[in-house]
PDB file of N, CA and C in Angstrom:
ATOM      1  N   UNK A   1       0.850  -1.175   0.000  1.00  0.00           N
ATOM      2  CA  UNK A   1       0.000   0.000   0.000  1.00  0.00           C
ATOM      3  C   UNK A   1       0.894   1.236   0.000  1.00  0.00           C
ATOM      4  N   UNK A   2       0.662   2.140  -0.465  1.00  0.00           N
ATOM      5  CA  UNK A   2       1.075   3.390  -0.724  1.00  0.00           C
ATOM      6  C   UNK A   2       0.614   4.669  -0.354  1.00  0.00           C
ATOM      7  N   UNK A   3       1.029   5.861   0.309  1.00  0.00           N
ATOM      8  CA  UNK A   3       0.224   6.803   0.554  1.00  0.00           C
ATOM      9  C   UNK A   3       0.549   7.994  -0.883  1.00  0.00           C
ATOM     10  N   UNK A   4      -0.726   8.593  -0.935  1.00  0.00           N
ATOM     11  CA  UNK A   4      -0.507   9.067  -1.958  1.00  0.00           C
ATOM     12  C   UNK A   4      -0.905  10.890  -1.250  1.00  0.00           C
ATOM     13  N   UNK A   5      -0.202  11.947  -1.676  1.00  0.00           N
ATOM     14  CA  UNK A   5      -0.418  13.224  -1.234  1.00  0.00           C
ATOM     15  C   UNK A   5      -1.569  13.954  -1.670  1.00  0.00           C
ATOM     16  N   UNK A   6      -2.110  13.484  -2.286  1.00  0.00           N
ATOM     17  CA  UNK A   6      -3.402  14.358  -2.906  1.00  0.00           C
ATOM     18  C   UNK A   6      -4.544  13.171  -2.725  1.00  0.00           C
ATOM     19  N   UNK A   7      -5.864  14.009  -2.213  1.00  0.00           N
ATOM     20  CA  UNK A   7      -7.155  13.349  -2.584  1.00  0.00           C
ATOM     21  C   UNK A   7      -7.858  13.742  -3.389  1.00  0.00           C
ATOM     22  N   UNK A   8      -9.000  13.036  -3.924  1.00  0.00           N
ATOM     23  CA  UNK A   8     -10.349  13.798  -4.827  1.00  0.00           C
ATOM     24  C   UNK A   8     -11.326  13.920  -3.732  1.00  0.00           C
ATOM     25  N   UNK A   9     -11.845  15.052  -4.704  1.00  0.00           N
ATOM     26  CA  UNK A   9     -12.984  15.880  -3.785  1.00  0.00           C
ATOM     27  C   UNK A   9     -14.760  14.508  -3.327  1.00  0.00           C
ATOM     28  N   UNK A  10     -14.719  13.879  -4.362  1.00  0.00           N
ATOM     29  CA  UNK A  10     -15.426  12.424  -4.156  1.00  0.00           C
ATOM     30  C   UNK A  10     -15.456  11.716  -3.096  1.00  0.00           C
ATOM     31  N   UNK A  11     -13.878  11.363  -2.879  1.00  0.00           N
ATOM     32  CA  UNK A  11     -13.671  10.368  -1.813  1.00  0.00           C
ATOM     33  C   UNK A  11     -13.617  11.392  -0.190  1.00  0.00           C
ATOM     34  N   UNK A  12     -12.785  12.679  -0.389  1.00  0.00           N
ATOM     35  CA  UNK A  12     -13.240  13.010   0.458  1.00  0.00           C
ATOM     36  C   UNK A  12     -14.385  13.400   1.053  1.00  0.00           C
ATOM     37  N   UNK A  13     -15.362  13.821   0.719  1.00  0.00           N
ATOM     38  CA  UNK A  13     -16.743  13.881   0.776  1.00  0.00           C
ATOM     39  C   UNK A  13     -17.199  12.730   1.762  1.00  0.00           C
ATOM     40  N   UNK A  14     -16.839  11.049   1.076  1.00  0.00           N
ATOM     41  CA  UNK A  14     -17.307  10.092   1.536  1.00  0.00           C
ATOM     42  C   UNK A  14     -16.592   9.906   2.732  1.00  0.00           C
ATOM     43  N   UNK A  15     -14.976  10.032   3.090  1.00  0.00           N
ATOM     44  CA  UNK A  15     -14.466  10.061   3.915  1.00  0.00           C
ATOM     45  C   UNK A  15     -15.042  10.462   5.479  1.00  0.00           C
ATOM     46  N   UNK A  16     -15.367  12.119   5.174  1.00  0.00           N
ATOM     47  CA  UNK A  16     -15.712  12.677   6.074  1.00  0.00           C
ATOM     48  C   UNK A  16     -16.934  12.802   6.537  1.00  0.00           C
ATOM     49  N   UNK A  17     -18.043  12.604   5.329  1.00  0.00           N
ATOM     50  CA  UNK A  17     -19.000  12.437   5.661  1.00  0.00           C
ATOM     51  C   UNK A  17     -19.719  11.856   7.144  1.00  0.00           C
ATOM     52  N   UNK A  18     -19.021  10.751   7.434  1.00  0.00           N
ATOM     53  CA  UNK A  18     -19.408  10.058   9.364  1.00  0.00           C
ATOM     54  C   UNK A  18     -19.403  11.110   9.968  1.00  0.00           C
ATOM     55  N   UNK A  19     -18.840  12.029   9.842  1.00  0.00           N
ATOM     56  CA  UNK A  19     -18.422  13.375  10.700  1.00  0.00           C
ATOM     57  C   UNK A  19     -18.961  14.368  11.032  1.00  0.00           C
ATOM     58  N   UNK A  20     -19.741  14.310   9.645  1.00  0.00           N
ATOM     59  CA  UNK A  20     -20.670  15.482   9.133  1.00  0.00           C
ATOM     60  C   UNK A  20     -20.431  16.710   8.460  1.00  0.00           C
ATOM     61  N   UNK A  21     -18.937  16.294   8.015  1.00  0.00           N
ATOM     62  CA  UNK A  21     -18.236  17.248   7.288  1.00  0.00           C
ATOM     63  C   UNK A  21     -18.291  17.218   5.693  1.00  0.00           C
ATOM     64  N   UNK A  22     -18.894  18.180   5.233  1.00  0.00           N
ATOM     65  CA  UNK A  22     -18.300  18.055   3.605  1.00  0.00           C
ATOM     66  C   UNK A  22     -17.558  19.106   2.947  1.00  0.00           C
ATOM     67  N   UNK A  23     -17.212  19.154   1.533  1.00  0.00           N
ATOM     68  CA  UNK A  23     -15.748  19.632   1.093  1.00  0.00           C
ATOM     69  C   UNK A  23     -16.570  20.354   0.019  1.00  0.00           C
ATOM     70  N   UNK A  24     -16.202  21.369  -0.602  1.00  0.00           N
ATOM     71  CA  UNK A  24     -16.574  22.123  -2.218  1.00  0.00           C
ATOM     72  C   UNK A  24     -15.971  22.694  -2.790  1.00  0.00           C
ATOM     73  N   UNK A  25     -15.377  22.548  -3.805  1.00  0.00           N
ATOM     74  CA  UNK A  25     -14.746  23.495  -4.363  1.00  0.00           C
ATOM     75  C   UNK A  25     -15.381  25.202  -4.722  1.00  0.00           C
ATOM     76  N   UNK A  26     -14.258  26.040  -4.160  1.00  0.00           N
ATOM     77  CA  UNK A  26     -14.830  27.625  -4.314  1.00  0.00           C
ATOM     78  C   UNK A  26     -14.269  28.177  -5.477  1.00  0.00           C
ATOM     79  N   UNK A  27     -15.011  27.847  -6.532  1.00  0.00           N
ATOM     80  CA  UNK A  27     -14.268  28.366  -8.357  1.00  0.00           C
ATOM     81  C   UNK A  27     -14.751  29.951  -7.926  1.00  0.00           C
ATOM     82  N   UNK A  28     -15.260  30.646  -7.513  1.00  0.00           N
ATOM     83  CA  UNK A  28     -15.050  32.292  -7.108  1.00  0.00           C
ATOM     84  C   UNK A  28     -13.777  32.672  -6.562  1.00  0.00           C
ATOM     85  N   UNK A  29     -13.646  31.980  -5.504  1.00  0.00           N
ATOM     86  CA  UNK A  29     -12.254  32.794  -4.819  1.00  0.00           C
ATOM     87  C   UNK A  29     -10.939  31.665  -5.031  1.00  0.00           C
ATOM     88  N   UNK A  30     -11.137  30.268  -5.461  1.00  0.00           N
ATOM     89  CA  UNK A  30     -10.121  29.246  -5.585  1.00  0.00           C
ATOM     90  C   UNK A  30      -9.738  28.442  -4.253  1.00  0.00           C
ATOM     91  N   UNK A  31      -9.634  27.339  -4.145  1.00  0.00           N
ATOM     92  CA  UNK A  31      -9.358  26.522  -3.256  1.00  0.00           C
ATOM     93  C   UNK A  31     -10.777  25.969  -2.857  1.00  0.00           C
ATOM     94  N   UNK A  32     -10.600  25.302  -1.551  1.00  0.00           N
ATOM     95  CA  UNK A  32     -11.523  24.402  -1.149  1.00  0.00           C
ATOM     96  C   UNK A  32     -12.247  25.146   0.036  1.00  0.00           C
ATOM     97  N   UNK A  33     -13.329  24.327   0.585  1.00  0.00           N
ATOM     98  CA  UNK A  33     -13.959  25.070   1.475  1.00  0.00           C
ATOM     99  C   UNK A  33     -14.602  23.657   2.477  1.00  0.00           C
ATOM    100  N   UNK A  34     -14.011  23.638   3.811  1.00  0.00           N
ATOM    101  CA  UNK A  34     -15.005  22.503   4.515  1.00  0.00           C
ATOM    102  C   UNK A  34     -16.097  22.944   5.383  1.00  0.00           C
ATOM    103  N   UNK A  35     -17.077  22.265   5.121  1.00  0.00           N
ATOM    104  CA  UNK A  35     -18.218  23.026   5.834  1.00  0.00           C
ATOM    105  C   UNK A  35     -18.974  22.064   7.303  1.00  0.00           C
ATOM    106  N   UNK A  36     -18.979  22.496   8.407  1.00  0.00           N
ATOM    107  CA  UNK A  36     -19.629  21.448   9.553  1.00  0.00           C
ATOM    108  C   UNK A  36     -20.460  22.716   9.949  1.00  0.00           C
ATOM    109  N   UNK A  37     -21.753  22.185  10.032  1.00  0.00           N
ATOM    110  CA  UNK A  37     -22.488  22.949  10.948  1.00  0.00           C
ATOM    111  C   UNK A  37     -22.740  24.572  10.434  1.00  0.00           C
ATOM    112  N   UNK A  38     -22.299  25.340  11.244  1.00  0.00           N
ATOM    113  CA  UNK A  38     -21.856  26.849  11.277  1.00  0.00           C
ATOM    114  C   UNK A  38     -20.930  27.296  10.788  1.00  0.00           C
ATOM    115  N   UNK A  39     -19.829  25.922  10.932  1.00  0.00           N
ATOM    116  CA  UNK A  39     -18.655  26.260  10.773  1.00  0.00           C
ATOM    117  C   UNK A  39     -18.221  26.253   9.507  1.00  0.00           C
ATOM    118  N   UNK A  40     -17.305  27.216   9.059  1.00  0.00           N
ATOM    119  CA  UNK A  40     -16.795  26.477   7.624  1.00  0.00           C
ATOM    120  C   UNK A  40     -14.732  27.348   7.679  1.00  0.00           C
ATOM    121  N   UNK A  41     -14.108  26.402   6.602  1.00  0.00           N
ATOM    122  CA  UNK A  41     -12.380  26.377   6.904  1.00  0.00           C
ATOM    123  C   UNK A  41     -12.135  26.469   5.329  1.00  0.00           C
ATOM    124  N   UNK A  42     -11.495  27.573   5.152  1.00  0.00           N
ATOM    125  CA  UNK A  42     -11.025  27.753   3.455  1.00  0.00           C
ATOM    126  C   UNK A  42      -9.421  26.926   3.540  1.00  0.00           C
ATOM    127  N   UNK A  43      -8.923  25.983   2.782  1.00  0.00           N
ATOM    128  CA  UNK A  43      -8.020  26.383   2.193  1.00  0.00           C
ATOM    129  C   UNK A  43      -7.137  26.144   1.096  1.00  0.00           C
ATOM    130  N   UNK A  44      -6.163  26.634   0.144  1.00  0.00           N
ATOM    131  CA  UNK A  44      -5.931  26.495  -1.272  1.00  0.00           C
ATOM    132  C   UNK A  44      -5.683  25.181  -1.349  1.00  0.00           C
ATOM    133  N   UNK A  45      -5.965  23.952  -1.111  1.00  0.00           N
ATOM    134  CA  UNK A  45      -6.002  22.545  -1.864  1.00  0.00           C
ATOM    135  C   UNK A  45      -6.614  21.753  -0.557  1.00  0.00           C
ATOM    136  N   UNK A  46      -7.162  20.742  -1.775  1.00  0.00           N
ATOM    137  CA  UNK A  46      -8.098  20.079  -0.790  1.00  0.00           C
ATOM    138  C   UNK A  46      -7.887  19.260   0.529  1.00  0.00           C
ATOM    139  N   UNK A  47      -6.385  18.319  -0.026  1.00  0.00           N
ATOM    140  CA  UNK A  47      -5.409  17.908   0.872  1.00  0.00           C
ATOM    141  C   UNK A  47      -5.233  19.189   2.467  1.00  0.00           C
ATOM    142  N   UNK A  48      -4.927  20.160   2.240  1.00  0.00           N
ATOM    143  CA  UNK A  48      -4.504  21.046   2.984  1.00  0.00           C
ATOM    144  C   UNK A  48      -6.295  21.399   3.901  1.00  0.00           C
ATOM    145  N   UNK A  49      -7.040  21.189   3.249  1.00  0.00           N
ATOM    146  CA  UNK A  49      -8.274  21.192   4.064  1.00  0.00           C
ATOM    147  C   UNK A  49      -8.819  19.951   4.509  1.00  0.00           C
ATOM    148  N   UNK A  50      -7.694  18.980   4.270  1.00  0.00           N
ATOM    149  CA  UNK A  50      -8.667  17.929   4.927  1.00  0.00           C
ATOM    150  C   UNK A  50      -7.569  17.699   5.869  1.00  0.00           C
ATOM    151  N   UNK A  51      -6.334  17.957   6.050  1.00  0.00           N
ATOM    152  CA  UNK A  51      -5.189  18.249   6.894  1.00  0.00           C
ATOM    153  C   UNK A  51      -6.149  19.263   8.234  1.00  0.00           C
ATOM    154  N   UNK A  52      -6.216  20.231   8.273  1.00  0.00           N
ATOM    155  CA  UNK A  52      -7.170  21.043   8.892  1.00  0.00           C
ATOM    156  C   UNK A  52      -8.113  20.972   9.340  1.00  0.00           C
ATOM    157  N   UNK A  53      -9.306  20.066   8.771  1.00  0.00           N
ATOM    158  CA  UNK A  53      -9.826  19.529   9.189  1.00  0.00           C
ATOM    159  C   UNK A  53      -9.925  18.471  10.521  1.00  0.00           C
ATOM    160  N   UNK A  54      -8.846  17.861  10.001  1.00  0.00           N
ATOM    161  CA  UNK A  54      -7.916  16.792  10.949  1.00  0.00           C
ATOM    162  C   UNK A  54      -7.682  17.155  12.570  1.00  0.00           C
ATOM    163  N   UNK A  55      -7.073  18.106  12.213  1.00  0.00           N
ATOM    164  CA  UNK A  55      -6.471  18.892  13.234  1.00  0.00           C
ATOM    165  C   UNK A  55      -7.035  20.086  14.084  1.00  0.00           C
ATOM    166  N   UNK A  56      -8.204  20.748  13.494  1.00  0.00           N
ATOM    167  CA  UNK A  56      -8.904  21.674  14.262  1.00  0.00           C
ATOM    168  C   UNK A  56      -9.939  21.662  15.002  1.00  0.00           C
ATOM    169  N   UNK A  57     -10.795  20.675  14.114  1.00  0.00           N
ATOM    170  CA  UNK A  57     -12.157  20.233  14.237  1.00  0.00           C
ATOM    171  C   UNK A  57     -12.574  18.851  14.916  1.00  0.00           C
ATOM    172  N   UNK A  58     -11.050  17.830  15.038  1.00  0.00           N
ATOM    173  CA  UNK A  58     -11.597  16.089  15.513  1.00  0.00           C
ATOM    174  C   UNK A  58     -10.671  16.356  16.261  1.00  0.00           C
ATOM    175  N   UNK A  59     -11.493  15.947  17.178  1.00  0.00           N
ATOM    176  CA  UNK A  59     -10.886  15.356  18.994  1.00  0.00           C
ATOM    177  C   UNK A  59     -11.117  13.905  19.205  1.00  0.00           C
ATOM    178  N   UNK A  60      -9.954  13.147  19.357  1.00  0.00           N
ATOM    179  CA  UNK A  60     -10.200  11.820  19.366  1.00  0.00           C
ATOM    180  C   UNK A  60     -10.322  11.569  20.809  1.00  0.00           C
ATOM    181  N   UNK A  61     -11.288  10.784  21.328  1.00  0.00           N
ATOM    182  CA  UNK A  61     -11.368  10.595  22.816  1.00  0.00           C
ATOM    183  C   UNK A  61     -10.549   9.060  22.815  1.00  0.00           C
ATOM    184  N   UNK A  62      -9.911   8.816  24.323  1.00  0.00           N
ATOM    185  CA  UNK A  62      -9.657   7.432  24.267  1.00  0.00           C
ATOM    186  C   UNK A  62     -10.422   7.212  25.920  1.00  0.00           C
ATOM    187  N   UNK A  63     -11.141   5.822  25.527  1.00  0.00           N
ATOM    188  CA  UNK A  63     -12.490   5.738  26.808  1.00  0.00           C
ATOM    189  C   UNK A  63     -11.464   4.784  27.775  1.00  0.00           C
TER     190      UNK A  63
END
């Protein structure tokens, strides 16, 4: 298996979806946009918003 640096906007969608997060591309201003709730996180590639995502928005609990 291989990691690869870039995702499509498809899989991430499905990815995050459990979460309640989804992804769109912003062809007005460029780059990506993730949206939860109220909330929403711009930034120029999708990778880099689902990085952010990662990291701002999921708190992993351990029970």
């Amino acid at each position: 298996m291989s990691w690869s640096k870039s995702i499509s906007l498809d899989v991430a969608n499905k990815l995050f979806d459990v979460i309640g997060v989804s992804f769109e591309e912003n062809e007005l201003e460029g780059g990506y946009i993730a949206k939860h709730e109220s909330k929403t996180l711009r930034r120029p590639t999708l990778t880099a918003c689902c990085i952010a995502v990662l990291s701002d928005w999921v708190t992993i609990k351990e029970s």
